[in-house]
N, C-alpha and C. Protein backbone atom coordinates (compact mmCIF):
# COMPACT_ATOMS: atom_id res chain seq x y z
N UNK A 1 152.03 39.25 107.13
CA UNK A 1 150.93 40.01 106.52
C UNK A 1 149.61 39.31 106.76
N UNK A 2 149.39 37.92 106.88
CA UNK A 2 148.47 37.20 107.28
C UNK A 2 147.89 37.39 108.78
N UNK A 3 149.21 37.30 109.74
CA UNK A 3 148.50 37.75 110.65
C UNK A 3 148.06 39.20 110.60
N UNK A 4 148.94 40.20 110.38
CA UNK A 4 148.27 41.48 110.28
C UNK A 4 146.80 41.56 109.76
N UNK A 5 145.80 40.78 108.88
CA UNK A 5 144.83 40.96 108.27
C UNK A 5 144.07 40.01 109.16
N UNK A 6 144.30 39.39 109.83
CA UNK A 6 143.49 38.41 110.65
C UNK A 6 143.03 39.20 111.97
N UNK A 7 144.30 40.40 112.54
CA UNK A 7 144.05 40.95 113.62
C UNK A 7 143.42 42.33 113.30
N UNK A 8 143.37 42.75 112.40
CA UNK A 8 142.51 44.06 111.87
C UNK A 8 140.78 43.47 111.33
N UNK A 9 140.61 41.97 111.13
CA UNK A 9 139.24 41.65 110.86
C UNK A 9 138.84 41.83 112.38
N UNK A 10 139.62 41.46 113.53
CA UNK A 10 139.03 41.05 114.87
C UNK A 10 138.52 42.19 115.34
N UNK A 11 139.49 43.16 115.12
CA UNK A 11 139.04 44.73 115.93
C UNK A 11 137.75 45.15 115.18
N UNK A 12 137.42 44.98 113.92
CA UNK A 12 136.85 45.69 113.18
C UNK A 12 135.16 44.71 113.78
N UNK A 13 135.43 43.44 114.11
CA UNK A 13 134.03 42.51 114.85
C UNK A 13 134.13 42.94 116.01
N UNK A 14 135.01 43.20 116.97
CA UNK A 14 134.70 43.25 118.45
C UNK A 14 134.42 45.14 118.43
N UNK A 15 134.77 45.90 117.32
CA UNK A 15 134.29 47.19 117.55
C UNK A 15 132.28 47.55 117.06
N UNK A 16 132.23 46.66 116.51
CA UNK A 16 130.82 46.17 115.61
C UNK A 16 130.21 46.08 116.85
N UNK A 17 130.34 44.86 117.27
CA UNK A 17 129.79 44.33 119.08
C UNK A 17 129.60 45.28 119.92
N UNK A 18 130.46 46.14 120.00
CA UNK A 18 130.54 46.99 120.88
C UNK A 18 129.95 47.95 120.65
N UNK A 19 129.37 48.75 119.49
CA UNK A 19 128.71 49.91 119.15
C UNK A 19 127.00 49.33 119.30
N UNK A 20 127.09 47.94 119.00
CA UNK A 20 125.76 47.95 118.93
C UNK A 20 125.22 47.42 120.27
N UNK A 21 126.29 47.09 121.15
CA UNK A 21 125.48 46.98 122.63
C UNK A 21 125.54 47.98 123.70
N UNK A 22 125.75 49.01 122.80
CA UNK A 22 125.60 50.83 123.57
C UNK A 22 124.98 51.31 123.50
N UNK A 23 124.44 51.30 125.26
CA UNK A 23 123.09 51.64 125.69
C UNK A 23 123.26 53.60 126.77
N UNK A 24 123.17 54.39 125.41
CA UNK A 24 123.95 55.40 126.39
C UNK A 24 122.51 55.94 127.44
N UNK A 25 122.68 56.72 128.34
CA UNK A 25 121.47 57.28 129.15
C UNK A 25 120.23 57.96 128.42
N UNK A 26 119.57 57.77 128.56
CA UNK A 26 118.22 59.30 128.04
C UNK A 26 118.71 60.21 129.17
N UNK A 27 119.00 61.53 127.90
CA UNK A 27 118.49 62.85 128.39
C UNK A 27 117.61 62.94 129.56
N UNK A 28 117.56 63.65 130.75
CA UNK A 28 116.27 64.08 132.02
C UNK A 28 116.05 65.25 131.58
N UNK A 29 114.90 65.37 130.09
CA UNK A 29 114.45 66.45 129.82
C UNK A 29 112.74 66.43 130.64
N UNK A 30 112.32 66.69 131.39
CA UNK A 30 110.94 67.16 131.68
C UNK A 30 110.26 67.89 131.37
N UNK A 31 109.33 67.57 130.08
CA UNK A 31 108.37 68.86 129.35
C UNK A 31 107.43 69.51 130.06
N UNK A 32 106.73 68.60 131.34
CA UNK A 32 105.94 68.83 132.14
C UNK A 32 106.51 70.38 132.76
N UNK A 33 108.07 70.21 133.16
CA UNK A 33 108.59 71.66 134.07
C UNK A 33 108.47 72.97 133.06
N UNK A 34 108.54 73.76 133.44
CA UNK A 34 108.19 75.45 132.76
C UNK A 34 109.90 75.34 132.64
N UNK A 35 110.50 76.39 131.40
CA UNK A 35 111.70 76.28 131.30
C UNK A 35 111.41 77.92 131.57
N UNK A 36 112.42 78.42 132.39
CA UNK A 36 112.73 79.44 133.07
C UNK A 36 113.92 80.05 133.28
N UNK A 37 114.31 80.99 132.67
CA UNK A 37 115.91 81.34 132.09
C UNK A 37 116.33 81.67 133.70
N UNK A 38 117.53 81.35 133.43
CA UNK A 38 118.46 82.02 134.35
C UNK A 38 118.93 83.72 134.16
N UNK A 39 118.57 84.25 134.38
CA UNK A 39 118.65 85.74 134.55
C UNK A 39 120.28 86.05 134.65
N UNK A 40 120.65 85.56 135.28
CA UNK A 40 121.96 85.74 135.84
C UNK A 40 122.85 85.34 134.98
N UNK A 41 122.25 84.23 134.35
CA UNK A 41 124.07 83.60 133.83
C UNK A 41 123.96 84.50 132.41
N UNK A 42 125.67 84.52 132.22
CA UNK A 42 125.66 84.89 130.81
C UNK A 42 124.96 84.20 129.63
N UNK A 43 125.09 82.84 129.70
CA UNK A 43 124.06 82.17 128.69
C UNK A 43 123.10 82.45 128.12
N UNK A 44 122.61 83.01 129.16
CA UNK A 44 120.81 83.22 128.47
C UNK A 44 121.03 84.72 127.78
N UNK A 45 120.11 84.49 126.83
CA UNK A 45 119.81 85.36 125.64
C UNK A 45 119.46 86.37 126.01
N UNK A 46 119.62 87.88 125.91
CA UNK A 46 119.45 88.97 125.99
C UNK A 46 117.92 88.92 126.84
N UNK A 47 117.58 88.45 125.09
CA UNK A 47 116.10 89.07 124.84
C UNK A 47 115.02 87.68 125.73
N UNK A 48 115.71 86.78 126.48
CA UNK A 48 114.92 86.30 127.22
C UNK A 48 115.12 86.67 129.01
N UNK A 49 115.94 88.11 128.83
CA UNK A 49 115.94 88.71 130.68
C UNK A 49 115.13 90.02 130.52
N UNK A 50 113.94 90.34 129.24
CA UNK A 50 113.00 91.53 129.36
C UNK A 50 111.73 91.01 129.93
N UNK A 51 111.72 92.54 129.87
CA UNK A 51 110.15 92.38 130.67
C UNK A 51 108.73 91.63 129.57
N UNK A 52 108.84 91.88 128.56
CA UNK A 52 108.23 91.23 127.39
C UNK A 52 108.66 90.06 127.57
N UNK A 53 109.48 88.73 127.79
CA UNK A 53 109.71 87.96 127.80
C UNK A 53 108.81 86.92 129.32
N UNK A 54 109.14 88.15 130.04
CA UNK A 54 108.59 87.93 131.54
C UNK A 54 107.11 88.08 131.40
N UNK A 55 106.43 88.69 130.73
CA UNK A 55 104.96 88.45 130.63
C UNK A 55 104.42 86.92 129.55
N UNK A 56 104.96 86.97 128.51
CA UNK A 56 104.65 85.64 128.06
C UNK A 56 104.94 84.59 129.26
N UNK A 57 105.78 84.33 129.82
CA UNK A 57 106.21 83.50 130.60
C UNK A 57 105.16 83.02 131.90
N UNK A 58 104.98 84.47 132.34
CA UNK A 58 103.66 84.39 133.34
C UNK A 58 102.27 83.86 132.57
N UNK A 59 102.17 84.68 131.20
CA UNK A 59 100.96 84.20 130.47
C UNK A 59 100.92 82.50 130.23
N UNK A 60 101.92 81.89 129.87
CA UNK A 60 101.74 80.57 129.48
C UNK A 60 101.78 79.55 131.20
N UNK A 61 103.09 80.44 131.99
CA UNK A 61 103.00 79.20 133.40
C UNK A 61 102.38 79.68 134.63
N UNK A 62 101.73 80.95 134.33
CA UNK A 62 101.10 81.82 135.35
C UNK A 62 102.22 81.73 136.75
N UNK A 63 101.84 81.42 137.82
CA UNK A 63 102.77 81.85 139.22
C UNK A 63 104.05 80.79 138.75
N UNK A 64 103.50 79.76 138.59
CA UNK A 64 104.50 78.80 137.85
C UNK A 64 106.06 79.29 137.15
N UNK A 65 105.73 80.61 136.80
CA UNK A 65 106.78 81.17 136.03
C UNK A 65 107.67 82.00 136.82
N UNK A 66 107.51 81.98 137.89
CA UNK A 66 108.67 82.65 139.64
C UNK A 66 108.35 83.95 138.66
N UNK A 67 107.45 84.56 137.94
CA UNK A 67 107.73 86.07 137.62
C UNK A 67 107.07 86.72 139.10
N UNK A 68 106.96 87.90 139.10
CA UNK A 68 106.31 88.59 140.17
C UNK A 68 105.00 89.22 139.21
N UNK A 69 103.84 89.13 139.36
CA UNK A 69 103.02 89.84 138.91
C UNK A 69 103.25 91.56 139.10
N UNK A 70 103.55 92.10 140.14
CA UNK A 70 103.55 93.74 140.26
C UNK A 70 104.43 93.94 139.05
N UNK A 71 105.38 93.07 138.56
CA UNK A 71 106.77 93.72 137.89
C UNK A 71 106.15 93.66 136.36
N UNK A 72 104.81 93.34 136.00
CA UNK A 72 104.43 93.44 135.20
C UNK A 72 103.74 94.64 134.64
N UNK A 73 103.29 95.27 136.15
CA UNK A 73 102.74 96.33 135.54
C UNK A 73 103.37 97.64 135.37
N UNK A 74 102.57 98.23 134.30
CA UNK A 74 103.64 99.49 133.67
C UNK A 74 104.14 100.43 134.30
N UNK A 75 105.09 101.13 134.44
CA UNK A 75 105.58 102.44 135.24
C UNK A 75 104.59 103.40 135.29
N UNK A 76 104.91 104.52 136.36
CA UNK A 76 103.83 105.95 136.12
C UNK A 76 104.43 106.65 134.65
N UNK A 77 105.52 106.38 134.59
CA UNK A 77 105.48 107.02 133.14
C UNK A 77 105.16 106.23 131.93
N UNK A 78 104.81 105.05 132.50
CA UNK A 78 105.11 104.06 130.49
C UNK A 78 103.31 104.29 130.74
N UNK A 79 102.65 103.94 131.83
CA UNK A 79 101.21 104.32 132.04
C UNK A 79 100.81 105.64 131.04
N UNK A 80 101.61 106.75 131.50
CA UNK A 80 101.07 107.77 131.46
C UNK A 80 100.99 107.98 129.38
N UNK A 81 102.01 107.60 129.30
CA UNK A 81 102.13 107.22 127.83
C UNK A 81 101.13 107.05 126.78
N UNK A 82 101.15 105.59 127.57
CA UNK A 82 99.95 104.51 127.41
C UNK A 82 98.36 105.26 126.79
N UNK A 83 98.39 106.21 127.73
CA UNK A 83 96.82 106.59 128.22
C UNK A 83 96.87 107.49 127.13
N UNK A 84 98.04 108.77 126.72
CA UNK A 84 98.36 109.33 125.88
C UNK A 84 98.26 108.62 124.52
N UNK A 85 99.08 107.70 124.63
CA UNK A 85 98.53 107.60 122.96
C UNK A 85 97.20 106.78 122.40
N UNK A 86 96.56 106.20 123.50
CA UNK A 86 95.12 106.02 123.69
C UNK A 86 94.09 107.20 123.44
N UNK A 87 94.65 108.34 124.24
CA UNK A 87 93.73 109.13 123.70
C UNK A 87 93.92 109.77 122.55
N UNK A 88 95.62 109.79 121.39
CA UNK A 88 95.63 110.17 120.55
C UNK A 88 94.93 109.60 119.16
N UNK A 89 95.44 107.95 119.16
CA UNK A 89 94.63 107.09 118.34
C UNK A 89 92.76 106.83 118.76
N UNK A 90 92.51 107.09 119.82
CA UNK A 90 91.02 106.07 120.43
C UNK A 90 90.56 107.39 120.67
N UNK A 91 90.19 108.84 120.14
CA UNK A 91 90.19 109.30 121.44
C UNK A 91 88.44 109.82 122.06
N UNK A 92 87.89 109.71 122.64
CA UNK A 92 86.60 110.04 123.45
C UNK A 92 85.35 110.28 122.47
N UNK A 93 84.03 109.48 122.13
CA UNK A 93 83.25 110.17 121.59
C UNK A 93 83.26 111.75 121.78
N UNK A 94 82.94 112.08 122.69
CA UNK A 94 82.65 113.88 122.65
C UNK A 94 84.07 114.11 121.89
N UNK A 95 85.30 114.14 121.91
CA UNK A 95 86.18 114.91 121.33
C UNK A 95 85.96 114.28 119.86
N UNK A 96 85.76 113.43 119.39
CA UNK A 96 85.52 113.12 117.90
C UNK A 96 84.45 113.47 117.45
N UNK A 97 83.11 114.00 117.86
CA UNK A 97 81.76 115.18 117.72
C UNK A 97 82.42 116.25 117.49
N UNK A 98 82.97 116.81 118.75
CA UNK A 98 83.34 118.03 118.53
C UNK A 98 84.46 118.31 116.94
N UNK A 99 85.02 117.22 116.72
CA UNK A 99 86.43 117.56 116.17
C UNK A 99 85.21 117.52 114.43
N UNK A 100 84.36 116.58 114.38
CA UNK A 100 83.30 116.73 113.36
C UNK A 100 82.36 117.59 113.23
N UNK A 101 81.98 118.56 114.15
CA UNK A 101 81.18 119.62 114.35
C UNK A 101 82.20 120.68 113.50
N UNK A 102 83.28 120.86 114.16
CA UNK A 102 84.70 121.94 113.97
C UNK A 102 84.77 121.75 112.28
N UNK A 103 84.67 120.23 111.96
CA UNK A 103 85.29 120.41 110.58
C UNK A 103 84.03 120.95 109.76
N UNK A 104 82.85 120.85 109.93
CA UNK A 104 81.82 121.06 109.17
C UNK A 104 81.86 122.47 109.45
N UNK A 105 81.54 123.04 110.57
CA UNK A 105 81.61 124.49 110.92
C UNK A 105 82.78 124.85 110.00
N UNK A 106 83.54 124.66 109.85
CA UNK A 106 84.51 125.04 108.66
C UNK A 106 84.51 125.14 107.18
N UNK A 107 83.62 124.19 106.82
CA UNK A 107 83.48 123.48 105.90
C UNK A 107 82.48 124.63 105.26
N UNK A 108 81.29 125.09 106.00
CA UNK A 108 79.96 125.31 105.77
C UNK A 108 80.95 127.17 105.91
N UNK A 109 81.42 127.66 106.32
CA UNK A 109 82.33 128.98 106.34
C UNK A 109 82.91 129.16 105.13
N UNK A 110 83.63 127.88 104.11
CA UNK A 110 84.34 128.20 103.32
C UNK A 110 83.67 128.34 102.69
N UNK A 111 82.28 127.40 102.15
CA UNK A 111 81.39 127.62 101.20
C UNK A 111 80.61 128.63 101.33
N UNK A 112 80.23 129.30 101.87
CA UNK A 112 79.31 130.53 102.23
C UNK A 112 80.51 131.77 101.69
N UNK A 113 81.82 131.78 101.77
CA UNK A 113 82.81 132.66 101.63
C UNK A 113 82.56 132.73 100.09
N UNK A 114 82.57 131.23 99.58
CA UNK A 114 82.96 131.11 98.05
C UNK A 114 81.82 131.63 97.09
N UNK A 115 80.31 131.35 97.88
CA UNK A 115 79.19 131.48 97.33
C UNK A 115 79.39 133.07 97.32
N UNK A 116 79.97 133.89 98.67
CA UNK A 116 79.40 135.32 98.74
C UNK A 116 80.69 136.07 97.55
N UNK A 117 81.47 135.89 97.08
CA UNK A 117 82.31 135.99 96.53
C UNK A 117 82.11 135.74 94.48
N UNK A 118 81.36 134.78 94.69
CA UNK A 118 80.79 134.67 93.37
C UNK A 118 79.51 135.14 93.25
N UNK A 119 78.40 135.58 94.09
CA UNK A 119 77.46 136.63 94.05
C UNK A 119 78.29 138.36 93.68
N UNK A 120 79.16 138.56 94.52
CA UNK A 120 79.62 139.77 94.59
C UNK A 120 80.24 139.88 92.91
N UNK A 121 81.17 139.12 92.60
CA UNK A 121 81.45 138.93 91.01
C UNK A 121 80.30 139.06 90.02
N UNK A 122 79.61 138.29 90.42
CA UNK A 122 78.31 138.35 89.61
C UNK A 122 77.57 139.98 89.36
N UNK A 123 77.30 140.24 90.58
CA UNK A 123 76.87 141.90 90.56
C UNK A 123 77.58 142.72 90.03
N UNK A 124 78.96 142.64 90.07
CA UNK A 124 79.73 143.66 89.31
C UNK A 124 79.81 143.24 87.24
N UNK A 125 79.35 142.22 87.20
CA UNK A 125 79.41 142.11 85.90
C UNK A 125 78.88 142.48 85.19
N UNK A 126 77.63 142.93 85.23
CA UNK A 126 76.86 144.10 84.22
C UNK A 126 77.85 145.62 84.32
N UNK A 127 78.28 145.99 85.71
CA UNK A 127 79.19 147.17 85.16
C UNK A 127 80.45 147.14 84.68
N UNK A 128 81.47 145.85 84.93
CA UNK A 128 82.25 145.99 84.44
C UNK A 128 81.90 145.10 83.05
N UNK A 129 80.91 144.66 82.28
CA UNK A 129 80.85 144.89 81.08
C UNK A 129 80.42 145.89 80.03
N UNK A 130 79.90 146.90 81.02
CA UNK A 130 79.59 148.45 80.53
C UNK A 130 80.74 148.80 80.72
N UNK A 131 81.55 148.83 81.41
CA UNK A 131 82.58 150.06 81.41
C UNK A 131 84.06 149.25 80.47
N UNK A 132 84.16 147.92 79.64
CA UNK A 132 84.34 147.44 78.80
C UNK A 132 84.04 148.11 77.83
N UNK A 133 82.62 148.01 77.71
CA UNK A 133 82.28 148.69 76.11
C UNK A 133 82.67 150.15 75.93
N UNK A 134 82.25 150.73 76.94
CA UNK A 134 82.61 152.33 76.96
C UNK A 134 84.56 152.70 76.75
N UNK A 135 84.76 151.90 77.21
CA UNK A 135 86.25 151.97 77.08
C UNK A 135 86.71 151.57 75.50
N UNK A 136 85.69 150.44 74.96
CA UNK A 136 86.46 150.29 73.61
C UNK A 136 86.02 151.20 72.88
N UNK A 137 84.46 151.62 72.82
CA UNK A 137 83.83 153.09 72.15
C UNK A 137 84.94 154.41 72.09
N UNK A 138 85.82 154.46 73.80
CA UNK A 138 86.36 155.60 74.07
C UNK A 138 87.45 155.68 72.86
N UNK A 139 87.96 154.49 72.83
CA UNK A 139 89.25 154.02 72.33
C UNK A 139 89.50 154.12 70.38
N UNK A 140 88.15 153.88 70.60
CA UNK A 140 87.66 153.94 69.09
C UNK A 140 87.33 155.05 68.44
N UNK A 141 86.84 155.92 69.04
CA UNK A 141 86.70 157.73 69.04
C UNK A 141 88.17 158.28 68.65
N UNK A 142 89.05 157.85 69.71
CA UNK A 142 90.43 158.65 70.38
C UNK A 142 91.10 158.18 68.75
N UNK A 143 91.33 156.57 68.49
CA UNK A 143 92.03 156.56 67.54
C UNK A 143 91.38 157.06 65.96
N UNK A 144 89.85 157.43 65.79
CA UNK A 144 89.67 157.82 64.92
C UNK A 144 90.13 159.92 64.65
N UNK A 145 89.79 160.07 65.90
CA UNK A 145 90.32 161.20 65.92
C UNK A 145 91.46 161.61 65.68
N UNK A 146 92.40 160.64 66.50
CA UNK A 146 94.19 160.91 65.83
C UNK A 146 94.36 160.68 63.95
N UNK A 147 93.79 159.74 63.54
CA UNK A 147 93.41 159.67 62.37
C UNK A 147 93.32 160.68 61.37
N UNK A 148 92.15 161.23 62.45
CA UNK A 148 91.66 162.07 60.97
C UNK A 148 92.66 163.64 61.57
N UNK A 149 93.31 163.86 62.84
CA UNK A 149 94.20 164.81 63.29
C UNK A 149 95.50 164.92 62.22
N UNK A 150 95.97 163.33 62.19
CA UNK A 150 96.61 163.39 61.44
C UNK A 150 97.12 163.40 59.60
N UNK A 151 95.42 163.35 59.81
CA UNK A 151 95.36 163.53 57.80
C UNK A 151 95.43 165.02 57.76
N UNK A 152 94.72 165.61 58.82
CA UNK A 152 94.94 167.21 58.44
C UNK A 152 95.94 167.88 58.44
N UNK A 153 97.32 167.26 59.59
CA UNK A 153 98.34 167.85 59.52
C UNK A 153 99.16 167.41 58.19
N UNK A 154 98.88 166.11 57.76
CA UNK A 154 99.51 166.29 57.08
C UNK A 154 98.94 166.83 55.63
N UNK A 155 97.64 167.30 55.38
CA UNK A 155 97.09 168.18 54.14
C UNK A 155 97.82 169.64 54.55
N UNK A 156 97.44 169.80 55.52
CA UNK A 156 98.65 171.16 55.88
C UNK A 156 99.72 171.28 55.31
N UNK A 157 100.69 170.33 55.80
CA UNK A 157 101.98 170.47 55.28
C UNK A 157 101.98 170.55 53.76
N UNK A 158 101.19 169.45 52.74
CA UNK A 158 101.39 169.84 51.68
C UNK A 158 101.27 171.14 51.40
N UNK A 159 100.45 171.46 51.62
CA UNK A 159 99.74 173.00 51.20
C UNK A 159 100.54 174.46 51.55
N UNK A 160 101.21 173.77 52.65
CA UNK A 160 102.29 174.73 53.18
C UNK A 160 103.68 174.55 52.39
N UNK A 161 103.84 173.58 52.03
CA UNK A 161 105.25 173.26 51.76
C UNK A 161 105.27 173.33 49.80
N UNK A 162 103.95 172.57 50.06
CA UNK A 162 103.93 172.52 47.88
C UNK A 162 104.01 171.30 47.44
N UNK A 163 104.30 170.26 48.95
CA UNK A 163 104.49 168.46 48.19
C UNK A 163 104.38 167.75 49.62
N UNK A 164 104.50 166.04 49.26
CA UNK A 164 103.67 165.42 50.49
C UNK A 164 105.36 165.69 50.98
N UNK A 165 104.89 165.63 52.95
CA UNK A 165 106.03 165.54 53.86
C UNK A 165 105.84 163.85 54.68
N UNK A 166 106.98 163.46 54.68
CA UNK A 166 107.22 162.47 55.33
C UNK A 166 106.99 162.56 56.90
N UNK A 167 105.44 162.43 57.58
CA UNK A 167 105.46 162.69 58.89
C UNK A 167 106.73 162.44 60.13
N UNK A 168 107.66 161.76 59.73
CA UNK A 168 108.91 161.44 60.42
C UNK A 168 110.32 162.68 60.68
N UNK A 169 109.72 163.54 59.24
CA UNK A 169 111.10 164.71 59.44
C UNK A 169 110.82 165.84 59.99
N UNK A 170 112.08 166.15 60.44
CA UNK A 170 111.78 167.29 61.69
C UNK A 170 111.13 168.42 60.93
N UNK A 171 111.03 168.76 59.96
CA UNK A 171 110.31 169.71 59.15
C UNK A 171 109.16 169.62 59.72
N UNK A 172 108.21 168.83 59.44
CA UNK A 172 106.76 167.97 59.92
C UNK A 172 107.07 168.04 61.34
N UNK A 173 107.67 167.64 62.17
CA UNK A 173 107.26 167.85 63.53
C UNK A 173 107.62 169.24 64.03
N UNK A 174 108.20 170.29 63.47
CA UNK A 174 108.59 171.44 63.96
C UNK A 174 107.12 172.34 63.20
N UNK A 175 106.25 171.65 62.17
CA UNK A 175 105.33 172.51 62.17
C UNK A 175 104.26 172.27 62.62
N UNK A 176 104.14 170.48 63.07
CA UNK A 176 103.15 170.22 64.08
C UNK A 176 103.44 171.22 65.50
N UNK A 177 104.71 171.20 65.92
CA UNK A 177 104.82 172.01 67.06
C UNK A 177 104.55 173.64 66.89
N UNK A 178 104.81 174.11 65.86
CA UNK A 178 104.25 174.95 65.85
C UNK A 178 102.83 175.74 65.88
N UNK A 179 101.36 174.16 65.05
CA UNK A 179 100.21 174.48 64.53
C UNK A 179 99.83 174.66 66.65
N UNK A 180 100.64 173.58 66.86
CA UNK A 180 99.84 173.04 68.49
C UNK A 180 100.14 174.70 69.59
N UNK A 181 100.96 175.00 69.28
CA UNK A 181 101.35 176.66 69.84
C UNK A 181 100.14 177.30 69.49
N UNK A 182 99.71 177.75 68.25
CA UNK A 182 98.84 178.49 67.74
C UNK A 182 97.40 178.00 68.31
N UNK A 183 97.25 176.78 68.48
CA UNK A 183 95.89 176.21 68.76
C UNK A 183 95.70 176.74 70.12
N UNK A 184 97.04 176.15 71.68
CA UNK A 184 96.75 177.13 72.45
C UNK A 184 96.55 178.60 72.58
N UNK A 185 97.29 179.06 71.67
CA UNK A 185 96.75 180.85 71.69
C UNK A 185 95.28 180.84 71.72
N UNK A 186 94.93 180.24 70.65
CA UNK A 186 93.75 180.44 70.14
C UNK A 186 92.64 180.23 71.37
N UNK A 187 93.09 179.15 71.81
CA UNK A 187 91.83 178.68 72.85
C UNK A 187 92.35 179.79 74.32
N UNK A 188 93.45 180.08 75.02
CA UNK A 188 93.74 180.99 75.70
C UNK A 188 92.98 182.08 75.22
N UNK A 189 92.89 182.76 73.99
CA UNK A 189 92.26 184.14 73.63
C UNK A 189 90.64 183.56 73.75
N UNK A 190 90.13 182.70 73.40
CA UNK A 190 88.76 182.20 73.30
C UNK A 190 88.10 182.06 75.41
N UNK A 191 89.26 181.72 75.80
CA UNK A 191 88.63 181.25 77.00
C UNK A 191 88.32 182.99 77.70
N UNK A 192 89.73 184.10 77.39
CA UNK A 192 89.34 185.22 78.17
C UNK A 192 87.95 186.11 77.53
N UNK A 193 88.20 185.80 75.89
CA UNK A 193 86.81 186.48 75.57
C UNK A 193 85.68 186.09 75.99
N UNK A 194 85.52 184.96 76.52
CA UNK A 194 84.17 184.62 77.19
C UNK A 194 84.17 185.01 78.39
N UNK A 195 85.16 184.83 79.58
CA UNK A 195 84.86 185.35 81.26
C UNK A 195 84.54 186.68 80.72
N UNK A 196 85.46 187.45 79.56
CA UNK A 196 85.14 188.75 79.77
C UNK A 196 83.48 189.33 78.88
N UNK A 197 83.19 188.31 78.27
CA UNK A 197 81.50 188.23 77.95
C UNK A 197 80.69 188.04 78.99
N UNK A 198 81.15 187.67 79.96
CA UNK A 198 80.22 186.95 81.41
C UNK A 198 80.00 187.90 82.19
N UNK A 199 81.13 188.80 82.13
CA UNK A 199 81.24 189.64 83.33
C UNK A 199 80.64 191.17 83.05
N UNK A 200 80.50 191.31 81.64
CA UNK A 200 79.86 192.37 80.95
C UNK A 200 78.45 192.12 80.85
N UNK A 201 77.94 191.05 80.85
CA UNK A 201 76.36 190.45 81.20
C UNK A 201 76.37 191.31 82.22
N UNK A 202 74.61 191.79 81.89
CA UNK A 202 73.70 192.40 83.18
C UNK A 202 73.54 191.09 83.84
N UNK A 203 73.29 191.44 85.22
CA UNK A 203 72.88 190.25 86.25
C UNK A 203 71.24 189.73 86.05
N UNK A 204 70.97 188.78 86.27
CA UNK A 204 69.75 187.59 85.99
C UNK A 204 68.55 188.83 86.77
N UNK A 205 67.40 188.54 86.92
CA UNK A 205 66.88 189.62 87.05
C UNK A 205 65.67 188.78 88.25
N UNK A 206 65.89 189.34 89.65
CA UNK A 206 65.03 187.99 90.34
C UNK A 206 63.76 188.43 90.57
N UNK A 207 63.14 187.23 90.34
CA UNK A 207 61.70 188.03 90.69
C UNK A 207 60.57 188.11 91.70
């Protein structure tokens, strides 16, 4: 057991020695070189074989960066795009005049609509507050008249009958229907005695 502990101190000094006189290589990293993906190998990252990747690359190592300058520039269609949504967001003094002319010309249409519209209201309001009043006057006539139409029918009925009638029983409405018969006679006989007064007139006498 003695030796066993004598030969486990030795390894444990000559492994000591040995770690600390390990001198491994430096890395040959060169910061000076442009780092430039390999396109090809699977390794490299997706998003460092785009074309976005390929313009920073030129931007920071210019030719330095093996990009091709032509491959930078945009397609006829990504161009055409381009120019498109340039002119949708940016687009031309004259079309932003015009597009501010358009809205005011609009603007100055609605208000002229609204003004001619509340003139026209305006003018009609003296007659339709006359023909208000005349309507409640009319209304006020009509129901005084039913009123007093109907106090007479029903003084009638007493007078006819000998006691008050309940305007609701058919008694009362079979002699309202009856007074209203007699009233047309009356005015039928009234209307022919007059054409036939008209027509018995000597004629106007011209002079």
């Amino acid at each position: 057991s003695l030796n066993s502990g004598s030969n486990s101190e030795t390894f444990s000094t000559t492994r000591l020695v040995t770690t600390a006189g390990y001198n491994p290589k430096p890395l040959k990293l060169d910061f000076r070189q442009p780092y430039i993906p390999d396109k090809e190998s699977d390794k490299t990252p997706e998003w460092q074989k785009t074309g976005r990747y390929d313009k920073k690359l030129f931007g920071r190592y210019g030719s330095g960066s093996g990009v091709d300058p032509a491959s930078l520039w945009p397609s006829h269609e990504e161009l055409e795009k381009l120019i498109a949504e340039e002119r949708e967001w940016h687009p031309p003094l004259e079309v932003l005049l015009k597009n501010i002319e358009a809205k005011q010309k609009e603007e100055t249409q609605k208000r002229l609509a609204k003004e001619k519209l509340i003139a026209a209201n305006m003018a009609k309001m003296p007659k339709m507050i006359e023909d208000w009043r005349r309507e409640k006057r009319e209304g006020k006539q009509k129901l005084k008249e039913e009123k007093a139409r109907k106090a007479k029918l029903l003084a009638e009925a007493r007078e006819r009958f000998g006691y008050n009638v309940d305007p609701r029983t058919p008694k009362f409405l079979e002699m309202v229907a009856e007074i209203e018969k007699e009233e047309k006679k009356k005015k039928k006989l009234l209307k022919r005695r007059l054409k036939e007064e008209q027509a018995a007139a000597p004629p106007a006498a011209h002079s």
